[in-house]
N, C-alpha and C. Protein backbone atom coordinates (compact mmCIF):
# COMPACT_ATOMS: atom_id res chain seq x y z
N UNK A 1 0.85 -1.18 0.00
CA UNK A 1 0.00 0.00 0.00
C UNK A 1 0.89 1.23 0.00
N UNK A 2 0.60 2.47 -0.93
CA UNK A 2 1.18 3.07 -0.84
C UNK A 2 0.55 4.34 -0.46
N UNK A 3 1.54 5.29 0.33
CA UNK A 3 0.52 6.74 0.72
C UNK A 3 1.26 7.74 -0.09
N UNK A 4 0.59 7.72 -0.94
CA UNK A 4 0.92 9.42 -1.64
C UNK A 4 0.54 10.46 -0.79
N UNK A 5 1.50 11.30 -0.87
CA UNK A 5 1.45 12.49 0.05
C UNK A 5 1.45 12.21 1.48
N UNK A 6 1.90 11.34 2.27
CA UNK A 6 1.76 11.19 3.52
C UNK A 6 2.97 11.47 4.27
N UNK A 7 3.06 12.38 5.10
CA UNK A 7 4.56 13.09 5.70
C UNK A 7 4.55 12.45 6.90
N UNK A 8 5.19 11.35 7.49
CA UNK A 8 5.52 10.75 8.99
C UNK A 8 6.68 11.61 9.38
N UNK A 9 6.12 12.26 10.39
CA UNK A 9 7.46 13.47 10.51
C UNK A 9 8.31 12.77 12.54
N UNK A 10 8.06 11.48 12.33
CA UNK A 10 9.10 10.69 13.29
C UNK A 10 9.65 9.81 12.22
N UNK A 11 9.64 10.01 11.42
CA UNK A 11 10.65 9.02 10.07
C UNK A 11 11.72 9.87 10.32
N UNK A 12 12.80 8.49 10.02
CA UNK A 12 14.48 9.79 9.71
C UNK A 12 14.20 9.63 8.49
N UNK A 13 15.27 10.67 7.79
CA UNK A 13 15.56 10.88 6.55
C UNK A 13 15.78 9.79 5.61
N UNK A 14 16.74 8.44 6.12
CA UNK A 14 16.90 7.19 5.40
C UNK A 14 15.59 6.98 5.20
N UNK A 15 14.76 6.84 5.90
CA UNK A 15 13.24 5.82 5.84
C UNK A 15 12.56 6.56 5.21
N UNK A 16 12.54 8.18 5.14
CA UNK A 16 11.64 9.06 3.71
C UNK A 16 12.30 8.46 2.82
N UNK A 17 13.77 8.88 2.40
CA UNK A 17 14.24 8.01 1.03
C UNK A 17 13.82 6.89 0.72
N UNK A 18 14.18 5.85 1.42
CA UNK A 18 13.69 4.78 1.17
C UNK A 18 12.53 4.57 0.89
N UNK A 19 11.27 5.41 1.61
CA UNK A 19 10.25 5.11 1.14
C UNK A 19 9.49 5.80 -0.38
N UNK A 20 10.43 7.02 -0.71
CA UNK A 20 10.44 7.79 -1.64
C UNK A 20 11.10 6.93 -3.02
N UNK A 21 12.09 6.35 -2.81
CA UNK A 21 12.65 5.29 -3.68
C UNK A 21 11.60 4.32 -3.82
N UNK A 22 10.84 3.42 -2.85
CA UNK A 22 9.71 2.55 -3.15
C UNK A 22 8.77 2.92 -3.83
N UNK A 23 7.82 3.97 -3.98
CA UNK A 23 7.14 4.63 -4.69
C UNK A 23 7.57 5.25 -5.52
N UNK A 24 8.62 5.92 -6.41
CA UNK A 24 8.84 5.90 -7.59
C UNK A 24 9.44 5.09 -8.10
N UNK A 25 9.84 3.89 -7.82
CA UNK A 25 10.60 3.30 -8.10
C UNK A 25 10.02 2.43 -9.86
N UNK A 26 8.69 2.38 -9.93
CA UNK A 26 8.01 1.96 -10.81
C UNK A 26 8.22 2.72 -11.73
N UNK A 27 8.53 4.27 -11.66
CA UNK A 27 8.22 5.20 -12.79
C UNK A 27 10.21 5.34 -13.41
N UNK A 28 11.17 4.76 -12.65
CA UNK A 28 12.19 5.00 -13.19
C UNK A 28 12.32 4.26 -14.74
N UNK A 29 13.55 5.22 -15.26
CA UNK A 29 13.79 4.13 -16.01
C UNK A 29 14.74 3.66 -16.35
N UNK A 30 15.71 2.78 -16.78
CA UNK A 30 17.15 2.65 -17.01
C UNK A 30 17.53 3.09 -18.13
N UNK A 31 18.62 3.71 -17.88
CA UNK A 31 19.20 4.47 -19.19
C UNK A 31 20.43 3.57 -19.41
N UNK A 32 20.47 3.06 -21.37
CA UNK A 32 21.47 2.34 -21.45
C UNK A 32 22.03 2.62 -22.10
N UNK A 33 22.52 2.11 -23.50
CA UNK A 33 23.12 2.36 -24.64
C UNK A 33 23.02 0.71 -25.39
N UNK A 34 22.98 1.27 -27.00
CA UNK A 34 22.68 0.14 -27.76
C UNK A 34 23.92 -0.03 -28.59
N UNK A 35 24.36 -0.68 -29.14
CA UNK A 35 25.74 -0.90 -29.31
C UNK A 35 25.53 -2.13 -30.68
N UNK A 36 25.13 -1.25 -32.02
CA UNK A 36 24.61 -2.18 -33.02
C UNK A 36 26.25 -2.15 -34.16
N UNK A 37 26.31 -3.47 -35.02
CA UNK A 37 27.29 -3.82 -35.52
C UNK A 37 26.71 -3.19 -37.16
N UNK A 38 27.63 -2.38 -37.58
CA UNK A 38 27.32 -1.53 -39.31
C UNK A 38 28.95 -2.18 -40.26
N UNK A 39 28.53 -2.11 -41.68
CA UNK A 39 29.69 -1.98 -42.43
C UNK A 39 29.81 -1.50 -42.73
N UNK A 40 29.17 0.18 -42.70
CA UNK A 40 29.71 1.60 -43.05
C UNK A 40 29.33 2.47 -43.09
N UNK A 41 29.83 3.97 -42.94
CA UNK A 41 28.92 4.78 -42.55
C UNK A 41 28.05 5.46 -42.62
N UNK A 42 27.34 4.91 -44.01
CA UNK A 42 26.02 5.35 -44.04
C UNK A 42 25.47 5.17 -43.73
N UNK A 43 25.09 3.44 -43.74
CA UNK A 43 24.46 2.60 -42.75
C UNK A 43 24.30 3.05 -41.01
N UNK A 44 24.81 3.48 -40.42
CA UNK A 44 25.24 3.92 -39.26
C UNK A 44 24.41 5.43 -39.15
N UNK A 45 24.50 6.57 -40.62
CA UNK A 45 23.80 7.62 -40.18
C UNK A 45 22.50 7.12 -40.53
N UNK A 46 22.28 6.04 -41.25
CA UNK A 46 20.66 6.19 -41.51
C UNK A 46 19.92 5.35 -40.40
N UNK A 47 20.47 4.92 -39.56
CA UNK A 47 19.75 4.06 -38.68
C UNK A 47 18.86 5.07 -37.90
N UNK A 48 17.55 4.69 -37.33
CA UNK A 48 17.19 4.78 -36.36
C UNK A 48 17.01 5.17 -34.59
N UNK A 49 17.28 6.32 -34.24
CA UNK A 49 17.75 5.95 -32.88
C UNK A 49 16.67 7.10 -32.19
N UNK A 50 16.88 6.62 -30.77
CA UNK A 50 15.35 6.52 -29.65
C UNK A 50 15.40 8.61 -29.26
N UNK A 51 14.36 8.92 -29.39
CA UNK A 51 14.56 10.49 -29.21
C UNK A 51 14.31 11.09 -27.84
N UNK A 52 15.08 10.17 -26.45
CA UNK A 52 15.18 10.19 -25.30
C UNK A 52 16.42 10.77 -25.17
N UNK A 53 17.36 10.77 -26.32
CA UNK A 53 18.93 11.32 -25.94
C UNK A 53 20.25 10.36 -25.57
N UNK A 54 19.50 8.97 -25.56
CA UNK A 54 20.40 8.15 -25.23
C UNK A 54 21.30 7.92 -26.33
N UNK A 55 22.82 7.87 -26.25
CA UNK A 55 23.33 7.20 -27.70
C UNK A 55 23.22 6.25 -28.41
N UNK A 56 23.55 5.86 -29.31
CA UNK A 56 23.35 4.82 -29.94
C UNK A 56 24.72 4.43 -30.17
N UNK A 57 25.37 3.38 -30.39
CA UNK A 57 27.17 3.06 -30.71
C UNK A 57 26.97 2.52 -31.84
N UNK A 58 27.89 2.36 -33.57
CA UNK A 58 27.78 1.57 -33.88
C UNK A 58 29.10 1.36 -34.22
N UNK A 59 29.94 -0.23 -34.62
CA UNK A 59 30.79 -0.19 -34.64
C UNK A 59 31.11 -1.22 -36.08
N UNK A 60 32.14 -0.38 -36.72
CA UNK A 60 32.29 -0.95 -38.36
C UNK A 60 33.87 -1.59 -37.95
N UNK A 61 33.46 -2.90 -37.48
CA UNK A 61 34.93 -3.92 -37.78
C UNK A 61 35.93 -3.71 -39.08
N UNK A 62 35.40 -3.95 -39.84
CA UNK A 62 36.29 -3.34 -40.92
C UNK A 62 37.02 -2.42 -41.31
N UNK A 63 36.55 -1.66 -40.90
CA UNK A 63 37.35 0.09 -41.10
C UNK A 63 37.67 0.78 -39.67
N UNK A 64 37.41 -0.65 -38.38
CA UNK A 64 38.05 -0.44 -36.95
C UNK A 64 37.27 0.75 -36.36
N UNK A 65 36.50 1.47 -36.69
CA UNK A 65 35.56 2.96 -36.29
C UNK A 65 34.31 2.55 -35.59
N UNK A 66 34.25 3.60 -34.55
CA UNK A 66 33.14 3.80 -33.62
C UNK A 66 32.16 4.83 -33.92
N UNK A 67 31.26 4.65 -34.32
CA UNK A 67 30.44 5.72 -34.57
C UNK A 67 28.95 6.38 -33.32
N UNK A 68 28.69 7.13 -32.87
CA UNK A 68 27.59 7.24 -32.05
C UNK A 68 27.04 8.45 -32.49
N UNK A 69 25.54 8.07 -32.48
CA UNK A 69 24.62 8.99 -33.13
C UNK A 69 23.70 9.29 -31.84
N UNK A 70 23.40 10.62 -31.30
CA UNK A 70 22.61 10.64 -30.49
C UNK A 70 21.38 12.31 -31.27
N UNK A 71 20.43 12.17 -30.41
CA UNK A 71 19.18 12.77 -30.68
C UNK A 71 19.54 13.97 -29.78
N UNK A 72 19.64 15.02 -29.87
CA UNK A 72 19.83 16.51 -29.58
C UNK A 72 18.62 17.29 -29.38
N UNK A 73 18.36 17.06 -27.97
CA UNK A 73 17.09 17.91 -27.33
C UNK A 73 16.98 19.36 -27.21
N UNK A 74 18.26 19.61 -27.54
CA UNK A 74 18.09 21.26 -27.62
C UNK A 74 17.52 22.08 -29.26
N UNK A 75 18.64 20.94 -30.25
CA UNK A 75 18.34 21.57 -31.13
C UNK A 75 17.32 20.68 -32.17
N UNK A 76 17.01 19.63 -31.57
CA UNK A 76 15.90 18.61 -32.41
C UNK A 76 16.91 17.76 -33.70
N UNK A 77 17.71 17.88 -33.44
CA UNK A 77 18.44 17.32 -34.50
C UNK A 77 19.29 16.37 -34.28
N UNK A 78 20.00 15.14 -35.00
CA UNK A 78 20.54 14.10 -35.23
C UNK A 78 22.20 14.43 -34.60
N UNK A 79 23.00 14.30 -33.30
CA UNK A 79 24.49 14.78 -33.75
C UNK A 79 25.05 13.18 -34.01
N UNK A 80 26.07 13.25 -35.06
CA UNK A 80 26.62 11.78 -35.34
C UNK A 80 28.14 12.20 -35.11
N UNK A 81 29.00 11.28 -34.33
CA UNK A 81 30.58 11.60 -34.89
C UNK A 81 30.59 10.28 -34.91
N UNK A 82 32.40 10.39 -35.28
CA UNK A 82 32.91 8.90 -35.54
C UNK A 82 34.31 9.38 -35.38
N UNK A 83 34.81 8.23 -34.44
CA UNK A 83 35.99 7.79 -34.21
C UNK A 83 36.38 6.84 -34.81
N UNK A 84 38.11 7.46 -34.87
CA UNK A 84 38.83 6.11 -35.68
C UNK A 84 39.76 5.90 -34.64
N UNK A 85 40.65 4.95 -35.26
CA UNK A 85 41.74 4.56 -33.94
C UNK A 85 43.26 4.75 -35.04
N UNK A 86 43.90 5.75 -34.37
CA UNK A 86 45.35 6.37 -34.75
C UNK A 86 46.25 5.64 -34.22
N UNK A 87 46.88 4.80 -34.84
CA UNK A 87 48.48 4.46 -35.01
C UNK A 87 49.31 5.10 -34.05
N UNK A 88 50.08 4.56 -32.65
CA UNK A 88 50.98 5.52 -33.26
C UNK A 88 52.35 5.16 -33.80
N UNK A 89 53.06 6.59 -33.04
CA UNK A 89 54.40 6.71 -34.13
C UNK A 89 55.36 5.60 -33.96
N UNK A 90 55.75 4.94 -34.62
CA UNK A 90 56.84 3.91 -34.58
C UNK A 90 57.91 4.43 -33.80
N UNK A 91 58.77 3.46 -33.70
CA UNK A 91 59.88 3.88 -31.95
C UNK A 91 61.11 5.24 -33.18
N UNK A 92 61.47 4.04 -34.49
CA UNK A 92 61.87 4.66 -35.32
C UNK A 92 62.03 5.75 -35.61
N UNK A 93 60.72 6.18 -36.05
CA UNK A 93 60.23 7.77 -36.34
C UNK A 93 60.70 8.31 -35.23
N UNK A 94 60.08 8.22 -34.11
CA UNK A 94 60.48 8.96 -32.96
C UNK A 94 61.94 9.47 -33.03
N UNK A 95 62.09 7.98 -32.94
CA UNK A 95 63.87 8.47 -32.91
C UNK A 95 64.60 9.28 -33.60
N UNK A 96 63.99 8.78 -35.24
CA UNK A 96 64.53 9.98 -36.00
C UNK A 96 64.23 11.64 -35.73
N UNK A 97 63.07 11.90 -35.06
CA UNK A 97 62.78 13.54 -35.07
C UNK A 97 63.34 13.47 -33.74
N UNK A 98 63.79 12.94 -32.69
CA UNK A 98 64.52 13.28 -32.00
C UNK A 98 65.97 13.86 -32.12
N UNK A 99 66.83 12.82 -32.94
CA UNK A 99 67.76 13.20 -33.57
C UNK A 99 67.64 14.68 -34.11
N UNK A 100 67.20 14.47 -35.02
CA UNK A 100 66.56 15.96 -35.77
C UNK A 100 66.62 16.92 -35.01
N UNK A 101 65.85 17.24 -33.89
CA UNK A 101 65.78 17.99 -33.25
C UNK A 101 66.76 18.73 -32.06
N UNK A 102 67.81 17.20 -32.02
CA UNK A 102 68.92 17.52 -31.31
C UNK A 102 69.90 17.95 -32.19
N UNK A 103 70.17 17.62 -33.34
CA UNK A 103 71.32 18.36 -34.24
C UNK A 103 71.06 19.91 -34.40
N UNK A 104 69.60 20.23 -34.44
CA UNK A 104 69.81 21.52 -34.39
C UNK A 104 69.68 22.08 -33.58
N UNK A 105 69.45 21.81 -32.57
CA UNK A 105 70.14 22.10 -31.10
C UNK A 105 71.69 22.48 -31.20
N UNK A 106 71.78 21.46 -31.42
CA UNK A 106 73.74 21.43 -31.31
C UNK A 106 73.78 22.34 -32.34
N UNK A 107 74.14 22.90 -33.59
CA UNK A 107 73.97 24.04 -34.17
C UNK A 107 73.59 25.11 -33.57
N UNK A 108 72.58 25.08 -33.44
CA UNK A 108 72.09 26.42 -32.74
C UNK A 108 73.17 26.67 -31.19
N UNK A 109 73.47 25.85 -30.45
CA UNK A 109 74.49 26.09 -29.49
C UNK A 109 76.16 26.20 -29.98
N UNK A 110 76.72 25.76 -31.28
CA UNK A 110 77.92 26.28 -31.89
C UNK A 110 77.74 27.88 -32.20
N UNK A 111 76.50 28.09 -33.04
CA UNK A 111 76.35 29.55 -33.28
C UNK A 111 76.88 30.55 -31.95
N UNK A 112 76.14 30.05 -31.00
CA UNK A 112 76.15 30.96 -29.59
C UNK A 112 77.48 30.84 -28.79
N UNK A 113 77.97 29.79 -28.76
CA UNK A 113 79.27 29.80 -28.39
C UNK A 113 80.53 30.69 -29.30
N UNK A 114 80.36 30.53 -30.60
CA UNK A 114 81.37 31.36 -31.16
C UNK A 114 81.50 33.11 -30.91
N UNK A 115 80.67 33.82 -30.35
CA UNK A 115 81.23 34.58 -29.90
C UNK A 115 81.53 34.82 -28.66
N UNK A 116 81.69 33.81 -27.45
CA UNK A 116 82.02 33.76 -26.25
C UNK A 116 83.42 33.14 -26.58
N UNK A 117 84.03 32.36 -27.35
CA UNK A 117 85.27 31.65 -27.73
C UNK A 117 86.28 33.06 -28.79
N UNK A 118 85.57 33.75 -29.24
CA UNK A 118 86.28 34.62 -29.84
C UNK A 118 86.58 35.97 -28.83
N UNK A 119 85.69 36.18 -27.62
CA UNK A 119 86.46 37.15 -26.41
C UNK A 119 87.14 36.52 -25.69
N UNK A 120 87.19 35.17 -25.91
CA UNK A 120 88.18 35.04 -25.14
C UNK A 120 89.41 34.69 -25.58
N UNK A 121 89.65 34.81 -26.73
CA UNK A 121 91.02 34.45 -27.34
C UNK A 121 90.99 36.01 -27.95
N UNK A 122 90.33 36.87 -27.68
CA UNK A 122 91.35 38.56 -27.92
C UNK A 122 91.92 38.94 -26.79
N UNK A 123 91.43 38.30 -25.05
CA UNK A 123 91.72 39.07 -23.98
C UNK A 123 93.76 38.46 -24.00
């Protein structure tokens, strides 16, 4: 039995919650996400999805991309992005623009030294 509107004001606070949680507890609802399998991305913008705001995921094995389309309550409209998954840089590469970056270092520090090496071979 439930009492709508009924204030027991020797209840603690746990036992309003709790009893506030029992009585709405029927009207919640779970918010999830749907997580459907596409082979590309058109397929993915033309689908379907629920106009509660929840996302939708879809994911194209083939071309490794995540796509999620959700319903935009502000502006009534569809937002879709899509993620890909970036590589990264090989140890290699690295290494090489490290290098790189240290040679001209070292250059740039010969420049600056040559006129501290030339006062001191006039004194």
């Amino acid at each position: 039995m439930m009492n709508y509107g009924y204030f027991n004001p020797m209840m603690t606070p746990q036992q309003r919650l709790s009893q506030l949680e029992q009585q709405y507890s029927q009207f919640g609802q779970q918010v999830g996400f749907k997580v459907l399998p596409v082979t590309n991305v058109e397929e993915a913008n033309a689908s379907q999805i629920d106009l509660n705001g929840n996302p939708v995921f879809f994911y194209n094995k083939g071309k490794n991309e995540v796509y999620i389309k959700q319903f935009n309550v502000q502006t009534g409209l569809a937002d879709f992005y899509t993620f890909t998954r970036v590589e990264n840089a090989t140890k290699t590469e690295s290494k090489d623009e490290f290098k790189l970056i240290n040679d001209k270092l070292d250059k740039l520090y010969s420049i600056l030294e040559k006129p501290k090496k030339a006062v001191k071979n006039d004194e």
